[in-house]
PDB file of N, CA and C in Angstrom:
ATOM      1  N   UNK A   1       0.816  -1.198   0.000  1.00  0.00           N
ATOM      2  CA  UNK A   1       0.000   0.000   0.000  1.00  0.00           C
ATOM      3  C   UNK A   1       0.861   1.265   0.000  1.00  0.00           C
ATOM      4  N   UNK A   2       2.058   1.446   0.563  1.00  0.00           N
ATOM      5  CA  UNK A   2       2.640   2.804   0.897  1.00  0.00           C
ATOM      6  C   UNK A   2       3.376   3.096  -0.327  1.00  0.00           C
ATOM      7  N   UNK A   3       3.542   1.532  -1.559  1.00  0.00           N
ATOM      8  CA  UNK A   3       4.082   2.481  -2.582  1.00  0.00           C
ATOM      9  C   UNK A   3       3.156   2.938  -3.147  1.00  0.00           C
ATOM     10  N   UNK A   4       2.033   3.609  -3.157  1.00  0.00           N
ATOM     11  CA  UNK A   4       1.061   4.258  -3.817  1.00  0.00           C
ATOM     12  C   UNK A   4       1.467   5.856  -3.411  1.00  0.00           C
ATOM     13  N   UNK A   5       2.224   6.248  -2.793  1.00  0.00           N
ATOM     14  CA  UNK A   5       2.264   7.341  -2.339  1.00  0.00           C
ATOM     15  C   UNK A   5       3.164   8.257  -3.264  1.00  0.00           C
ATOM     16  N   UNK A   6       3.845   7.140  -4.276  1.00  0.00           N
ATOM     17  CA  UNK A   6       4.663   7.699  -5.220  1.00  0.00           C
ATOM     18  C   UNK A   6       3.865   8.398  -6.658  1.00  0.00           C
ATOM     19  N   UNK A   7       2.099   8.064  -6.786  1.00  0.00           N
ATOM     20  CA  UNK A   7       1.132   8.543  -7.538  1.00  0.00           C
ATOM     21  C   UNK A   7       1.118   9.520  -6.738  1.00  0.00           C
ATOM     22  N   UNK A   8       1.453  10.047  -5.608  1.00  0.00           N
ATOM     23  CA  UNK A   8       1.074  11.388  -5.462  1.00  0.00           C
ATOM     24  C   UNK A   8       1.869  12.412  -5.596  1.00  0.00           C
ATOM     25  N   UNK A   9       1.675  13.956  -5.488  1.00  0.00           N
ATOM     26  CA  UNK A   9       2.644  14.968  -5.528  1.00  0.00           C
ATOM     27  C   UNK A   9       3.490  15.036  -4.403  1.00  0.00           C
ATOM     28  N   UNK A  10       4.833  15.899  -4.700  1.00  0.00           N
ATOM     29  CA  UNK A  10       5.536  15.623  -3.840  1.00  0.00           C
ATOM     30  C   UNK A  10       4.863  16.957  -2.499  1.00  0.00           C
ATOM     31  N   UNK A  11       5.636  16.065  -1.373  1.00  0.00           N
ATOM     32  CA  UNK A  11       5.215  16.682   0.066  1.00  0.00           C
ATOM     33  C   UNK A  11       4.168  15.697   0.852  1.00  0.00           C
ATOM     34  N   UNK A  12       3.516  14.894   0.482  1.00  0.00           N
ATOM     35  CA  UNK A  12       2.728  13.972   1.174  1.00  0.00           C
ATOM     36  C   UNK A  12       3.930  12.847   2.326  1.00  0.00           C
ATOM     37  N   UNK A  13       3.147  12.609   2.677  1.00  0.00           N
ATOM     38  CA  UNK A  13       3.859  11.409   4.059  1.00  0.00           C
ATOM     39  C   UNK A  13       2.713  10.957   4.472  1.00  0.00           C
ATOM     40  N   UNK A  14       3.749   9.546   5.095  1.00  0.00           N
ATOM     41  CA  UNK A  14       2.693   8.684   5.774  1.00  0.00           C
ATOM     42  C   UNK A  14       3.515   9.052   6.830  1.00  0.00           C
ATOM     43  N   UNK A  15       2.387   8.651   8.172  1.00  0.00           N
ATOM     44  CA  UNK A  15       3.162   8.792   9.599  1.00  0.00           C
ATOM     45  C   UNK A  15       2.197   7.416  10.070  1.00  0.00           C
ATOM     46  N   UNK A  16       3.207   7.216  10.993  1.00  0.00           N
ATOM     47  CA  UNK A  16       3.152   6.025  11.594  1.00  0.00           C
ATOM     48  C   UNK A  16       2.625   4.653  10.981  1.00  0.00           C
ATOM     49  N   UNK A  17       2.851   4.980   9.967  1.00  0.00           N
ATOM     50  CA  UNK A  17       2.151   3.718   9.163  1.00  0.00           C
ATOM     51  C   UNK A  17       0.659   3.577   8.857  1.00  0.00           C
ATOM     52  N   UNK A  18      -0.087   4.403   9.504  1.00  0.00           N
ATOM     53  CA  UNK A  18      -1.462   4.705   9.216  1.00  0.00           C
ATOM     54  C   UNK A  18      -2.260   6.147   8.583  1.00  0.00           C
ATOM     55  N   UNK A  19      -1.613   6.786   8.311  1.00  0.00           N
ATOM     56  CA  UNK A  19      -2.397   8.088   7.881  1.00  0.00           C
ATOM     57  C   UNK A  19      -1.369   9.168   6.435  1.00  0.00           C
ATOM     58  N   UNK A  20      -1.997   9.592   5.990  1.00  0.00           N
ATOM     59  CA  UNK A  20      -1.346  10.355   4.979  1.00  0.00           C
ATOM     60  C   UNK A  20      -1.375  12.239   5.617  1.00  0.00           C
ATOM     61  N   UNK A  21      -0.161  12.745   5.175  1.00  0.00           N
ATOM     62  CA  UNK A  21      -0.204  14.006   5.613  1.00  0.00           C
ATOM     63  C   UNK A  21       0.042  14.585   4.774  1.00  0.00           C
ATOM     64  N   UNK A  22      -0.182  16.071   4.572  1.00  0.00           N
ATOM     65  CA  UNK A  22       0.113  17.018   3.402  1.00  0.00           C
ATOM     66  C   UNK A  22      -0.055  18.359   4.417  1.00  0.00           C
ATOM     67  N   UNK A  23       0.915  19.343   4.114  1.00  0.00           N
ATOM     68  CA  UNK A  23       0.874  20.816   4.377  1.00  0.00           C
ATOM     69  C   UNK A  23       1.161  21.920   3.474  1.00  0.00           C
ATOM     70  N   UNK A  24      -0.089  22.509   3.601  1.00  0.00           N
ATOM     71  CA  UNK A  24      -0.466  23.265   2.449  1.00  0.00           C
ATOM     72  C   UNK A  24      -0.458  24.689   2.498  1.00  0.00           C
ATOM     73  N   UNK A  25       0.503  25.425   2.271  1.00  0.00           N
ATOM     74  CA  UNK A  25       0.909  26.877   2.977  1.00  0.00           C
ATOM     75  C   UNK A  25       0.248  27.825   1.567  1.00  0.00           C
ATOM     76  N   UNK A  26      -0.322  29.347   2.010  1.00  0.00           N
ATOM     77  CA  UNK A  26      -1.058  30.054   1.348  1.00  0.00           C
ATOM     78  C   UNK A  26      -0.825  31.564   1.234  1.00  0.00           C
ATOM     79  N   UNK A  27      -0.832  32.375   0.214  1.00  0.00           N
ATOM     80  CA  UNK A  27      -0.660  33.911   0.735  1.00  0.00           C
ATOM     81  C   UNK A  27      -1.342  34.715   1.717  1.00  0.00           C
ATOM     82  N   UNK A  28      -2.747  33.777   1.630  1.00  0.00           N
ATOM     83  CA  UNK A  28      -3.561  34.248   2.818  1.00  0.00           C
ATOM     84  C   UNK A  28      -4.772  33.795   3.217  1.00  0.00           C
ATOM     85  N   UNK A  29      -5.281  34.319   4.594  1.00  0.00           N
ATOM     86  CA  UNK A  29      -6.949  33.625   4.914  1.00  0.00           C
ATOM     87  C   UNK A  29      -8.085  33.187   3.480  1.00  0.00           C
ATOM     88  N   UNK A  30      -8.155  34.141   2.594  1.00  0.00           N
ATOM     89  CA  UNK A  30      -9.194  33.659   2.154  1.00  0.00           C
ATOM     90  C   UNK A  30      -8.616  32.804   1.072  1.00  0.00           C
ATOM     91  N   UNK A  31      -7.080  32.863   0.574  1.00  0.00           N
ATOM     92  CA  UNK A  31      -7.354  31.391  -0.067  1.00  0.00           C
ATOM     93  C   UNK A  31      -6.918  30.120   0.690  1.00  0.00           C
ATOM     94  N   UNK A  32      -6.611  30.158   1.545  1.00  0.00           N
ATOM     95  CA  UNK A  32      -6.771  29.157   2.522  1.00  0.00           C
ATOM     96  C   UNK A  32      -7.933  28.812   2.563  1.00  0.00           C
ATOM     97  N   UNK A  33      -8.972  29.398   3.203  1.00  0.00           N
ATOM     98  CA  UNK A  33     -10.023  29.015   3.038  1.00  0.00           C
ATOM     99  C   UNK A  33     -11.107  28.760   1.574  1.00  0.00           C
ATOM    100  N   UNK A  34     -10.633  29.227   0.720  1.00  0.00           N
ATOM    101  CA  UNK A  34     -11.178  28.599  -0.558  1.00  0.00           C
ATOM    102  C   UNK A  34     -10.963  27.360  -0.700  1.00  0.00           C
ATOM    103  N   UNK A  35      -9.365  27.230  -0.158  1.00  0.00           N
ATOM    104  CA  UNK A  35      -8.543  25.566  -0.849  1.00  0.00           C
ATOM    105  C   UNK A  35      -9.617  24.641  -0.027  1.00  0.00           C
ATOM    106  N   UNK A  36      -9.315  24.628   1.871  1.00  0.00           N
ATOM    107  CA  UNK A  36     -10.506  23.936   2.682  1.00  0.00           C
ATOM    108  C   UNK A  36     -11.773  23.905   2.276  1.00  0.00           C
ATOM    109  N   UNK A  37     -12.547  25.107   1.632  1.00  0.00           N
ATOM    110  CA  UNK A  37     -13.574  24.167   1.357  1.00  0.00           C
ATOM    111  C   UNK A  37     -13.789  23.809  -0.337  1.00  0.00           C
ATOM    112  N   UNK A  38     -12.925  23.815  -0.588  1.00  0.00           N
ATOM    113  CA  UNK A  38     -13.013  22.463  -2.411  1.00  0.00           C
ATOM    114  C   UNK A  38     -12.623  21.455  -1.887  1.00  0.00           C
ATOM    115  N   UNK A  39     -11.548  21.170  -0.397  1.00  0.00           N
ATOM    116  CA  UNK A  39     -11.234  19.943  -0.200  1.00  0.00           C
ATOM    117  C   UNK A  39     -12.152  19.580   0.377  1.00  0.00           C
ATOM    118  N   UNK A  40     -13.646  20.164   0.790  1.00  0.00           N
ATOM    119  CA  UNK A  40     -14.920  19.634   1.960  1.00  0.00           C
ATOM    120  C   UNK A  40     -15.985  19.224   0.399  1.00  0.00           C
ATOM    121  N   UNK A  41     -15.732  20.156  -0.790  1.00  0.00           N
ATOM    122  CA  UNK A  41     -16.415  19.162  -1.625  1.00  0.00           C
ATOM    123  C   UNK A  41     -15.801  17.756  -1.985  1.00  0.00           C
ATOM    124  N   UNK A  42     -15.002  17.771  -2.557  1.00  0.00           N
ATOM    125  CA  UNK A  42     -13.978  16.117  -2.561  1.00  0.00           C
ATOM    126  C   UNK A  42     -14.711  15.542  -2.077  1.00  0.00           C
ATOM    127  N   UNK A  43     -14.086  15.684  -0.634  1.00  0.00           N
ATOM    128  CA  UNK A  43     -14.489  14.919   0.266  1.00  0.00           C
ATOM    129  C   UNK A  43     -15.629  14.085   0.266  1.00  0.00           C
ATOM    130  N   UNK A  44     -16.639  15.218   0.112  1.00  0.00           N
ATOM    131  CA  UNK A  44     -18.007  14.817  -0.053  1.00  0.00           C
ATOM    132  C   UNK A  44     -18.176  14.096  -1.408  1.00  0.00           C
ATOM    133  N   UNK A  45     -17.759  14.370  -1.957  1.00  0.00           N
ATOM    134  CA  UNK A  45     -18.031  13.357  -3.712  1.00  0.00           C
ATOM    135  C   UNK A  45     -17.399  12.040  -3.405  1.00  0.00           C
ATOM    136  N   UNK A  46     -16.439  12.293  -2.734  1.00  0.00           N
ATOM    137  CA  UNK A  46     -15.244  10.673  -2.595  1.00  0.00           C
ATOM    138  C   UNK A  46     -16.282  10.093  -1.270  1.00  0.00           C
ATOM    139  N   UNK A  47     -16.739  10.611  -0.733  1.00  0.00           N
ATOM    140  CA  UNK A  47     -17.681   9.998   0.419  1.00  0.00           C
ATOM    141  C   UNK A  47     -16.175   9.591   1.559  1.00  0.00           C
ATOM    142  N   UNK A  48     -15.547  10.769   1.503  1.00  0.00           N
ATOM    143  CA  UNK A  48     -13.674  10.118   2.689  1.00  0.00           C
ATOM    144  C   UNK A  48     -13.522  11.331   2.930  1.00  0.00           C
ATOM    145  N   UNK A  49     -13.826  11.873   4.727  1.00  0.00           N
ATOM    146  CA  UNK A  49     -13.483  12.871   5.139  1.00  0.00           C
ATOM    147  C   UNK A  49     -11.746  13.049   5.705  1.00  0.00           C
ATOM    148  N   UNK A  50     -11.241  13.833   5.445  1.00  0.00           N
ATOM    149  CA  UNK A  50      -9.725  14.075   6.102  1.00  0.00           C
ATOM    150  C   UNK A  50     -10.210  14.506   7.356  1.00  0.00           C
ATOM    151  N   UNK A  51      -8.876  14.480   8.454  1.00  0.00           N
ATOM    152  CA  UNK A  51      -9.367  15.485   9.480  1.00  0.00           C
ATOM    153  C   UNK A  51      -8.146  16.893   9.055  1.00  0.00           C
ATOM    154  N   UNK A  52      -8.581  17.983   8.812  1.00  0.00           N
ATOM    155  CA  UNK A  52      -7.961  19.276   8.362  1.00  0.00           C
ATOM    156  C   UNK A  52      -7.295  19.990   9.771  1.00  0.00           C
ATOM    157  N   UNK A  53      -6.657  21.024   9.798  1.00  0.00           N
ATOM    158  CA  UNK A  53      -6.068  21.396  10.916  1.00  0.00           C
ATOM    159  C   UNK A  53      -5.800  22.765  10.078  1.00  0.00           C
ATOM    160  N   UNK A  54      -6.561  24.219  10.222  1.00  0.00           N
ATOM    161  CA  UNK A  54      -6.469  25.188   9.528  1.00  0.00           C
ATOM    162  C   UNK A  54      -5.871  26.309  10.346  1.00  0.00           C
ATOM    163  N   UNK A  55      -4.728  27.317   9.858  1.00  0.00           N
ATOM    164  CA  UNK A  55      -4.341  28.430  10.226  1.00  0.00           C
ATOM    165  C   UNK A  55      -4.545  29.557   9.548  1.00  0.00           C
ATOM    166  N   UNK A  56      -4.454  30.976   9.620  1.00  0.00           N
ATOM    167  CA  UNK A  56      -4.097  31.816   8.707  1.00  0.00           C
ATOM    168  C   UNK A  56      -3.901  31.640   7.302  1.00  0.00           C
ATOM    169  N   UNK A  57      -2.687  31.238   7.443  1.00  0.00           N
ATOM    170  CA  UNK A  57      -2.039  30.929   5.976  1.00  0.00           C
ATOM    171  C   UNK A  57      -1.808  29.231   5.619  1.00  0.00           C
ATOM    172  N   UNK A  58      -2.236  28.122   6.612  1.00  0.00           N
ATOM    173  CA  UNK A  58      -2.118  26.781   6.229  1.00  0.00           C
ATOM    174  C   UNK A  58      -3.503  25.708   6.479  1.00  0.00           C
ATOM    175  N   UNK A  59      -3.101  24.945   5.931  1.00  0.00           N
ATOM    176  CA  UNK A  59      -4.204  24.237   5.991  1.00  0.00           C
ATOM    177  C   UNK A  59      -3.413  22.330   6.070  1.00  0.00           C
ATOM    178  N   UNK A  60      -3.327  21.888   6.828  1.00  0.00           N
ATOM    179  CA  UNK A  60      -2.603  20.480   7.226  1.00  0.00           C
ATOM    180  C   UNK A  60      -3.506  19.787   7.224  1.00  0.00           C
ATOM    181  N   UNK A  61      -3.934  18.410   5.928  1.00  0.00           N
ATOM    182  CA  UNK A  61      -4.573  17.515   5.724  1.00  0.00           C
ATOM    183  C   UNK A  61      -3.847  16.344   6.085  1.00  0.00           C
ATOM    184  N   UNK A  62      -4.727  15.278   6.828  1.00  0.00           N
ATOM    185  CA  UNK A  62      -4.321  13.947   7.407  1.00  0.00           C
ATOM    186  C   UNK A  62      -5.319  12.716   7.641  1.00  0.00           C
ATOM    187  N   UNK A  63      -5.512  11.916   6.392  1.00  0.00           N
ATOM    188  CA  UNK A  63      -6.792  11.030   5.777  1.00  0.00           C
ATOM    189  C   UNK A  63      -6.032  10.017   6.265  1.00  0.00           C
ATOM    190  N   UNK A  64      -7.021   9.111   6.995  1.00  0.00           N
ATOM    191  CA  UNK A  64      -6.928   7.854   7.338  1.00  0.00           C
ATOM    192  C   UNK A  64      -7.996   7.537   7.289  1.00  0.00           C
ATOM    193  N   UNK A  65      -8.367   5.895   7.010  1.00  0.00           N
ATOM    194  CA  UNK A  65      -9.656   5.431   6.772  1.00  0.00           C
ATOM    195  C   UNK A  65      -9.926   4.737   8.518  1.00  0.00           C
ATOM    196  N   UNK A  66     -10.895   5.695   8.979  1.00  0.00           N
ATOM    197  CA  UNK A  66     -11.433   5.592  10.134  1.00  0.00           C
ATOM    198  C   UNK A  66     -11.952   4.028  10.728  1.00  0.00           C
ATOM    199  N   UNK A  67     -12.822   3.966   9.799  1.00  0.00           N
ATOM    200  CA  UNK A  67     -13.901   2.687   9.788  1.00  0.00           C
ATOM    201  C   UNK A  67     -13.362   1.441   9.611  1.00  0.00           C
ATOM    202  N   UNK A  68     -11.972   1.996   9.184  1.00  0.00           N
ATOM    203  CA  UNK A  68     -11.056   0.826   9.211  1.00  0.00           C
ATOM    204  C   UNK A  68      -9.723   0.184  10.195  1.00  0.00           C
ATOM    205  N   UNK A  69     -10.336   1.045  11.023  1.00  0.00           N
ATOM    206  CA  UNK A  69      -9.503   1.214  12.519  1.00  0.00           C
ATOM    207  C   UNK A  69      -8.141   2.035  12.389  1.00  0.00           C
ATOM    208  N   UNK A  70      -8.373   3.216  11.423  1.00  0.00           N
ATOM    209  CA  UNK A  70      -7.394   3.839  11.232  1.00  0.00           C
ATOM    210  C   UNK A  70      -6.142   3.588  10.750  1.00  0.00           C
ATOM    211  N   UNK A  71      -6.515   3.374   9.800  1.00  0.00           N
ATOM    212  CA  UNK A  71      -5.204   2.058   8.276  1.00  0.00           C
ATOM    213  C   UNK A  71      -5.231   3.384   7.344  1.00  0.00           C
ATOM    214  N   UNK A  72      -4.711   2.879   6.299  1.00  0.00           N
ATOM    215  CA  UNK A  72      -4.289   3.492   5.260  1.00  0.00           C
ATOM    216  C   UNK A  72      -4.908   2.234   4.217  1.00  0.00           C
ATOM    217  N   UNK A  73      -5.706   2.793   3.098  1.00  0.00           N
ATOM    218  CA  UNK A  73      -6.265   1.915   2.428  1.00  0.00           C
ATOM    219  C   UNK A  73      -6.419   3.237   1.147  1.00  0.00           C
ATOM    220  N   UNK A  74      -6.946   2.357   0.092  1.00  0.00           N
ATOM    221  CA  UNK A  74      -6.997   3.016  -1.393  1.00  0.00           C
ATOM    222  C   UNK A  74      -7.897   4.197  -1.520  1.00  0.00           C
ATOM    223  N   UNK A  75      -8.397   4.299  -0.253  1.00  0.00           N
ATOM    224  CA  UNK A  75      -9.411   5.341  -0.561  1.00  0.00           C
ATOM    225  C   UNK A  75      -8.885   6.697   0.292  1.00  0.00           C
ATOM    226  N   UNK A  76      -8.025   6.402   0.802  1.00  0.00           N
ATOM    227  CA  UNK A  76      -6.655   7.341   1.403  1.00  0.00           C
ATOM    228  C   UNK A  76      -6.019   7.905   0.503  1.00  0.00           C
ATOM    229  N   UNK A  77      -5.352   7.337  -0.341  1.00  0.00           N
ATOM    230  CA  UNK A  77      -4.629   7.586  -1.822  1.00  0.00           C
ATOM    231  C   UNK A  77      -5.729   8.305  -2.827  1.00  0.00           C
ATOM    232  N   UNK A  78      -6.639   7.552  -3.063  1.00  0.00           N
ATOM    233  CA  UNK A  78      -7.632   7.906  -3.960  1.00  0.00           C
ATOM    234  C   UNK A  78      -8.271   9.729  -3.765  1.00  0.00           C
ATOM    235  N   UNK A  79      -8.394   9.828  -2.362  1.00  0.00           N
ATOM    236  CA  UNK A  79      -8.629  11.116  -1.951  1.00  0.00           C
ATOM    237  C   UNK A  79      -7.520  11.897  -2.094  1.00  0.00           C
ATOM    238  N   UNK A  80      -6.223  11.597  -2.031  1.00  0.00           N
ATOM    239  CA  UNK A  80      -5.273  12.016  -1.318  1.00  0.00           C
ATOM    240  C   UNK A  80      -5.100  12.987  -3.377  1.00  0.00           C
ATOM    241  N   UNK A  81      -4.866  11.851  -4.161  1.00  0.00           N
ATOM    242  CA  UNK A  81      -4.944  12.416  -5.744  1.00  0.00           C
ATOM    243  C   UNK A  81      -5.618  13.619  -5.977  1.00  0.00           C
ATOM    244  N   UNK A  82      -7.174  13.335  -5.641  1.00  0.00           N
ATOM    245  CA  UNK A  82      -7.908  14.381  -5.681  1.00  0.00           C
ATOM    246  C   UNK A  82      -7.751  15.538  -4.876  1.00  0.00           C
ATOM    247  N   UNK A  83      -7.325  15.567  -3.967  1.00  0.00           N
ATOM    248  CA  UNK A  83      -7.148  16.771  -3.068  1.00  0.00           C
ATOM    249  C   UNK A  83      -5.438  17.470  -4.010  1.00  0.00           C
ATOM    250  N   UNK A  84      -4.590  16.576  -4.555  1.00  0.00           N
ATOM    251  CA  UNK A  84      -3.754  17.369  -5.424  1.00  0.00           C
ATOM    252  C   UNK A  84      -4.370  17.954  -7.058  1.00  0.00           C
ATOM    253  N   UNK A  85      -5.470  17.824  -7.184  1.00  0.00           N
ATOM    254  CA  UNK A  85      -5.924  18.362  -8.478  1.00  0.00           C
ATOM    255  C   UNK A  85      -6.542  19.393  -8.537  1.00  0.00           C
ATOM    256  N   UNK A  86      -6.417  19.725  -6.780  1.00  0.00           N
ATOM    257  CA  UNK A  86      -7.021  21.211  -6.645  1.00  0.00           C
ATOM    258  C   UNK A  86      -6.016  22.199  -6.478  1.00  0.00           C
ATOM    259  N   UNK A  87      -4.867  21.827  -6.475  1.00  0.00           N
ATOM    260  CA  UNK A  87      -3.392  22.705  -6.635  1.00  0.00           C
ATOM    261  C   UNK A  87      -2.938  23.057  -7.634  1.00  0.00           C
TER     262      UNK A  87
END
């Protein structure tokens, strides 16, 4: 599973073997907040919420598949793609 991480753009990580991370730095609040919520549509289309962690100027995404006792599975990756096609 973790070589799938090489389909993604660079800056992603896995941590601890279960979750994908990305940090996403911005010129400012409101496109920060534009980027967060196209990643709350995704989300919603992929039916796979991240948990987000938003500042000023960043926005730190970290998808793990919950329901799956907090693994890393294809729909981690699968989101993880889509959340780079909004960059």
């Amino acid at each position: 599973m973790s070589d799938r991480i090489n389909e993604l753009k660079d800056g992603w990580e896995i941590i601890e073997g279960k979750k994908l991370r990305q940090k996403f730095q911005f010129k400012g609040f409101l496109k920060t907040m534009s980027f967060v919520n196209a990643v709350a549509w995704e989300a919603n289309r992929n039916m796979h919420h991240p948990d987000m962690e938003v500042t000023f100027n960043t926005c730190t995404i970290n998808i793990t598949t919950h329901d799956e006792g907090n693994t890393l599975t294809d729909k981690d990756f699968d989101l993880a793609k889509s959340i780079d096609q909004l960059g």
